[in-house]
Protein backbone atom coordinates (compact mmCIF):
# COMPACT_ATOMS: atom_id res chain seq x y z
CA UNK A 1 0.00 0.00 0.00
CA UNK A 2 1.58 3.33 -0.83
CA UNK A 3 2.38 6.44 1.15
CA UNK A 4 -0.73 8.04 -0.82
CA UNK A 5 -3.35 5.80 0.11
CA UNK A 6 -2.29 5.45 3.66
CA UNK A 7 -2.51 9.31 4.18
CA UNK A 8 -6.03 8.23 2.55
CA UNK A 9 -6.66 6.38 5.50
CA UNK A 10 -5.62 8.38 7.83
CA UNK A 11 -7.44 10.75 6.95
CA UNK A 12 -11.06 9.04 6.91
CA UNK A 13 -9.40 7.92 10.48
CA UNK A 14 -9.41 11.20 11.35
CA UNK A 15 -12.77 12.63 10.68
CA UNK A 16 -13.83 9.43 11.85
CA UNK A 17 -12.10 10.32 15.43
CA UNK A 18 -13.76 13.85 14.94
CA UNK A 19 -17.81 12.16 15.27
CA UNK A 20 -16.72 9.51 17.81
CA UNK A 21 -15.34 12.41 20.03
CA UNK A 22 -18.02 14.54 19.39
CA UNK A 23 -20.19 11.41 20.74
CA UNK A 24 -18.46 10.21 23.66
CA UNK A 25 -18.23 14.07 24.91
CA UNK A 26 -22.00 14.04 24.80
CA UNK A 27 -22.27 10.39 26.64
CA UNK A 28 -19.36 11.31 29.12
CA UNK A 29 -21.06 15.11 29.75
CA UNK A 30 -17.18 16.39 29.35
CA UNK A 31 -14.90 17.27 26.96
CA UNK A 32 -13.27 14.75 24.95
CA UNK A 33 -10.26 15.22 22.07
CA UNK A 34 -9.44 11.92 20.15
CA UNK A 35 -6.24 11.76 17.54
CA UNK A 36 -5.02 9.09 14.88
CA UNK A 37 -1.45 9.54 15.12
CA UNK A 38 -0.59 6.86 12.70
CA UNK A 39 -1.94 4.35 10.39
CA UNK A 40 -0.32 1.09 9.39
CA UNK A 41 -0.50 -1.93 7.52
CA UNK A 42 0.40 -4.90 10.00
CA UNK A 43 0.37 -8.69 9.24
CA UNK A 44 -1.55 -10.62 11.41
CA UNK A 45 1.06 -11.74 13.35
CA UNK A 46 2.13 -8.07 13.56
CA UNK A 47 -1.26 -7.34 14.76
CA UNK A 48 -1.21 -9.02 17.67
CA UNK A 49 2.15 -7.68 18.67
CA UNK A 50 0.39 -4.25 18.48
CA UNK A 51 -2.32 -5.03 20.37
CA UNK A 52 0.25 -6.14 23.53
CA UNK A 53 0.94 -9.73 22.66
CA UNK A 54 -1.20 -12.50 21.84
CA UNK A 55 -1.15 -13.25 25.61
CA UNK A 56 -2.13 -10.57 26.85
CA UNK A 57 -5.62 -9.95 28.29
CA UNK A 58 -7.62 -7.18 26.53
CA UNK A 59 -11.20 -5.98 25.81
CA UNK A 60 -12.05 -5.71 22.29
CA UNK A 61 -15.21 -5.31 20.67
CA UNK A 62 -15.66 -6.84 17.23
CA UNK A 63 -18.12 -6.45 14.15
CA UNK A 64 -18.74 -7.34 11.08
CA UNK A 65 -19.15 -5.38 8.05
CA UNK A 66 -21.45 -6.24 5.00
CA UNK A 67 -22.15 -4.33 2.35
CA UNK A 68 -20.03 -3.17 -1.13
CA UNK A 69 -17.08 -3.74 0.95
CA UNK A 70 -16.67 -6.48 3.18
CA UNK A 71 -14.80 -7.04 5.96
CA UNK A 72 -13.95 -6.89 9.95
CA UNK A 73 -12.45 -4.49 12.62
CA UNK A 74 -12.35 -4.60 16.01
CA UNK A 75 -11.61 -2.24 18.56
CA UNK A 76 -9.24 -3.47 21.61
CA UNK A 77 -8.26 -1.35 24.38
CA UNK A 78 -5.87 -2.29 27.47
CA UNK A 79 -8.13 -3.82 30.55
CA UNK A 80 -6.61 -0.59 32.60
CA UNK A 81 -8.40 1.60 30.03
CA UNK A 82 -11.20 -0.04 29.81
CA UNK A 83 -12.04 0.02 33.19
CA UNK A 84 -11.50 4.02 33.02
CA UNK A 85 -14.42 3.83 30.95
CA UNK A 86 -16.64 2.31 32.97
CA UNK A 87 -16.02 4.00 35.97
CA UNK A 88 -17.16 7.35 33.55
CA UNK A 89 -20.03 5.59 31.84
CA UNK A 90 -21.56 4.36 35.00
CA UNK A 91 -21.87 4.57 38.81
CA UNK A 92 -19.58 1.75 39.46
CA UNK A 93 -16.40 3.56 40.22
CA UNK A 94 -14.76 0.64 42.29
CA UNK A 95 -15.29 -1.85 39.22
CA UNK A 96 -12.20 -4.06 38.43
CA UNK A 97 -11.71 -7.15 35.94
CA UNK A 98 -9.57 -8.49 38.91
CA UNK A 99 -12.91 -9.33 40.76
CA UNK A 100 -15.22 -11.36 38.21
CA UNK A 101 -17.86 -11.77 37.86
CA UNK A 102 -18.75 -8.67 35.93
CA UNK A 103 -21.65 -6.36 35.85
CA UNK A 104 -23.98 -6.72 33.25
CA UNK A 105 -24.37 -2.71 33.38
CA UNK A 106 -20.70 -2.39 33.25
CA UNK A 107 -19.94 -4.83 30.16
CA UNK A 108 -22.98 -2.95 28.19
CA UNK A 109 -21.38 0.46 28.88
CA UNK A 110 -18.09 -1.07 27.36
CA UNK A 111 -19.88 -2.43 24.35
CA UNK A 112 -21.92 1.39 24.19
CA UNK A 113 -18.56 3.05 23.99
CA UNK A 114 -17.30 0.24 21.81
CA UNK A 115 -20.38 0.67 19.59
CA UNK A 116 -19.81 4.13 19.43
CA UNK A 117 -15.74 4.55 18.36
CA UNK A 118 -16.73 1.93 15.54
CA UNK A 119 -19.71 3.52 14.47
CA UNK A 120 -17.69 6.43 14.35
CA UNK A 121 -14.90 5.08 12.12
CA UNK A 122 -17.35 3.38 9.80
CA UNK A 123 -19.71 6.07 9.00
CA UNK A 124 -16.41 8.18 7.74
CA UNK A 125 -15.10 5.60 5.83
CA UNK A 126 -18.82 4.89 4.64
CA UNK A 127 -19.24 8.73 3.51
CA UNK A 128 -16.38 9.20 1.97
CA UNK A 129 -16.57 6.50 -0.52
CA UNK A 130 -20.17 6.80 -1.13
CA UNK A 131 -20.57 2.67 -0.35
CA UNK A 132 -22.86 0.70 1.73
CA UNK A 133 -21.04 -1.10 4.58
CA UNK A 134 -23.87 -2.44 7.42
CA UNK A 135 -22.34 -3.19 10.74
CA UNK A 136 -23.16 -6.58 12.17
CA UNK A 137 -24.42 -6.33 16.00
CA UNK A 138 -21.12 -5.32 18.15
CA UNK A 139 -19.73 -8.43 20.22
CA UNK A 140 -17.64 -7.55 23.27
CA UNK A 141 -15.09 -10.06 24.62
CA UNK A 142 -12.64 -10.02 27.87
CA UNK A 143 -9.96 -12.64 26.70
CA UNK A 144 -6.19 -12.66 25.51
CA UNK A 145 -5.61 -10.96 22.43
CA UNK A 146 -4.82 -14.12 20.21
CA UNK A 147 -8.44 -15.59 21.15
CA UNK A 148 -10.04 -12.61 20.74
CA UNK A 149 -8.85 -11.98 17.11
CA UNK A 150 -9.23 -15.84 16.25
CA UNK A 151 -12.99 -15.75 17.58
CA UNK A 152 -13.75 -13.04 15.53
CA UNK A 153 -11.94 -14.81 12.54
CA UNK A 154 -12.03 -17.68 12.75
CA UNK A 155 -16.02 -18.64 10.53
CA UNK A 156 -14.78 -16.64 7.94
CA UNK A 157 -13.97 -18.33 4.70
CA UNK A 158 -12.51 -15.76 2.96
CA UNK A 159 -10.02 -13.15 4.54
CA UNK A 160 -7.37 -11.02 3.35
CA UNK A 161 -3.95 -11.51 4.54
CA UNK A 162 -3.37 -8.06 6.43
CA UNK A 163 -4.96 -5.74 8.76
CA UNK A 164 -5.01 -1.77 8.79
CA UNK A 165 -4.00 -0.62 11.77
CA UNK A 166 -5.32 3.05 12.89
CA UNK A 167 -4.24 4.21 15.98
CA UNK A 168 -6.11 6.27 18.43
CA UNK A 169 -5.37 8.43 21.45
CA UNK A 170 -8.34 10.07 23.27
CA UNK A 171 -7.69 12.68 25.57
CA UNK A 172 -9.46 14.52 28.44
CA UNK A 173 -9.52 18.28 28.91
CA UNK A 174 -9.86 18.32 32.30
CA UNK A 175 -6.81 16.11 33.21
CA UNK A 176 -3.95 17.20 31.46
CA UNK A 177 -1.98 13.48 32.10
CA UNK A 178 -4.77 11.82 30.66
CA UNK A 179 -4.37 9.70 27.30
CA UNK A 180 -5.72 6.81 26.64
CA UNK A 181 -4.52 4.85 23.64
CA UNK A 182 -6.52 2.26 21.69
CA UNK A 183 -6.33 0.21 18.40
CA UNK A 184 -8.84 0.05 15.85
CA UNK A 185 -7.95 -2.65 13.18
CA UNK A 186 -10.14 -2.72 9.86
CA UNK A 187 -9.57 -6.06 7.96
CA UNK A 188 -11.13 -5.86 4.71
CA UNK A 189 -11.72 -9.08 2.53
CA UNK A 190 -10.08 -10.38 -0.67
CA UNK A 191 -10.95 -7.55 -3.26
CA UNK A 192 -12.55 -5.03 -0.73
CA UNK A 193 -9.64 -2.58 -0.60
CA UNK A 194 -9.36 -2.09 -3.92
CA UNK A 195 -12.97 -1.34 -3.93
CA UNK A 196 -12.63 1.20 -1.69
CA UNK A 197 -10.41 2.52 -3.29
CA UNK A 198 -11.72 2.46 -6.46
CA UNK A 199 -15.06 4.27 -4.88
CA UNK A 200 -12.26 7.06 -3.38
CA UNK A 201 -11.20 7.61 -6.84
CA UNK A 202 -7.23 6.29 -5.84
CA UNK A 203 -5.15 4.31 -8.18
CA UNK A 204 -3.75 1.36 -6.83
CA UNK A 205 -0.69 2.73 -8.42
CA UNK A 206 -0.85 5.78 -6.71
């Protein structure tokens, strides 16, 4: 993927950032600032590594997309951050993941904000290429990264051999320490990319 179409990318990333902050300001009743500092093409090896090592414990929320474009993402964020979340979303400030079993208020907030950031992303990348992509209904996991991404993989016939990786740091105004950093990976299928592309009006040479 070239240098061009990557700046593509992050660009729809960052208008994409632009809604989902605008949305979780209005669900958090407080300012919120979110960035895409980078976007990357990663293997799927690679992707794991990014996402803190296929051992390590995270929460991600996965969907589906359908449409002229096929494909996945899912949205995994550090069990630290996650919590931080939670405790903002809803009156369970002493909630931890290292005392199961879990809230079923406090795993639907997660999924909310989950729901949101993806929402987000996808209606940018939806408007800018003029395509239908339809979101399947948002799963939420709390498992190690390498189970997490299989799950979500692993009934798919089809898949491409890569993921794009965009990066995401959300900030608070009211804290100036505070940064929270998550990873949204979009895997499109065989053929979908160069769709997209296509619909964007970018050569593949370009």
């Amino acid at each position: 993927m070239s240098t061009f179409q990557l700046d593509v990318l992050q660009e729809i990333g960052n208008i994409g950032a632009g809604n989902a902050a605008t949305a979780l300001s209005t669900l958090l009743n407080r300012k919120i600032d979110m960035k895409v500092p980078s976007v990357r093409v990663l293997s799927f090896e690679e992707m794991m590594e990014a996402a803190g090592g296929s051992e390590t414990v995270v929460a991600s929320v996965f969907l589906r997309l359908e449409g002229e474009a096929p494909g996945s993402m899912f949205f995994i964020l550090p069990l630290n951050q996650a919590e931080f979340f939670i405790h903002q979303v809803t009156d369970e400030v002493n909630f931890s993941f290292t005392n199961p079993p879990y809230s079923e208020i406090a795993l639907s907030a997660l999924q909310e904000v989950g729901n949101i950031l993806s929402g987000s992303y996808l209606s940018a990348l939806s408007d800018f290429t003029g395509l239908t992509l339809l979101p399947s209904v948002p799963s939420l996991s709390i498992d190690m990264v390498g189970a997490t991404i299989s799950y979500g993989l692993i009934e798919l016939s089809q898949m491409g051999d890569f993921a794009i990786l965009i990066d995401t740091i959300l900030t608070g105004s009211d804290t100036s320490n505070e940064a929270i950093q998550g990873h949204f990976f979009l895997l499109p299928d065989p053929d979908s990319l160069e769709i997209m592309f296509t619909a964007l009006g970018v050569s593949s040479n370009e």
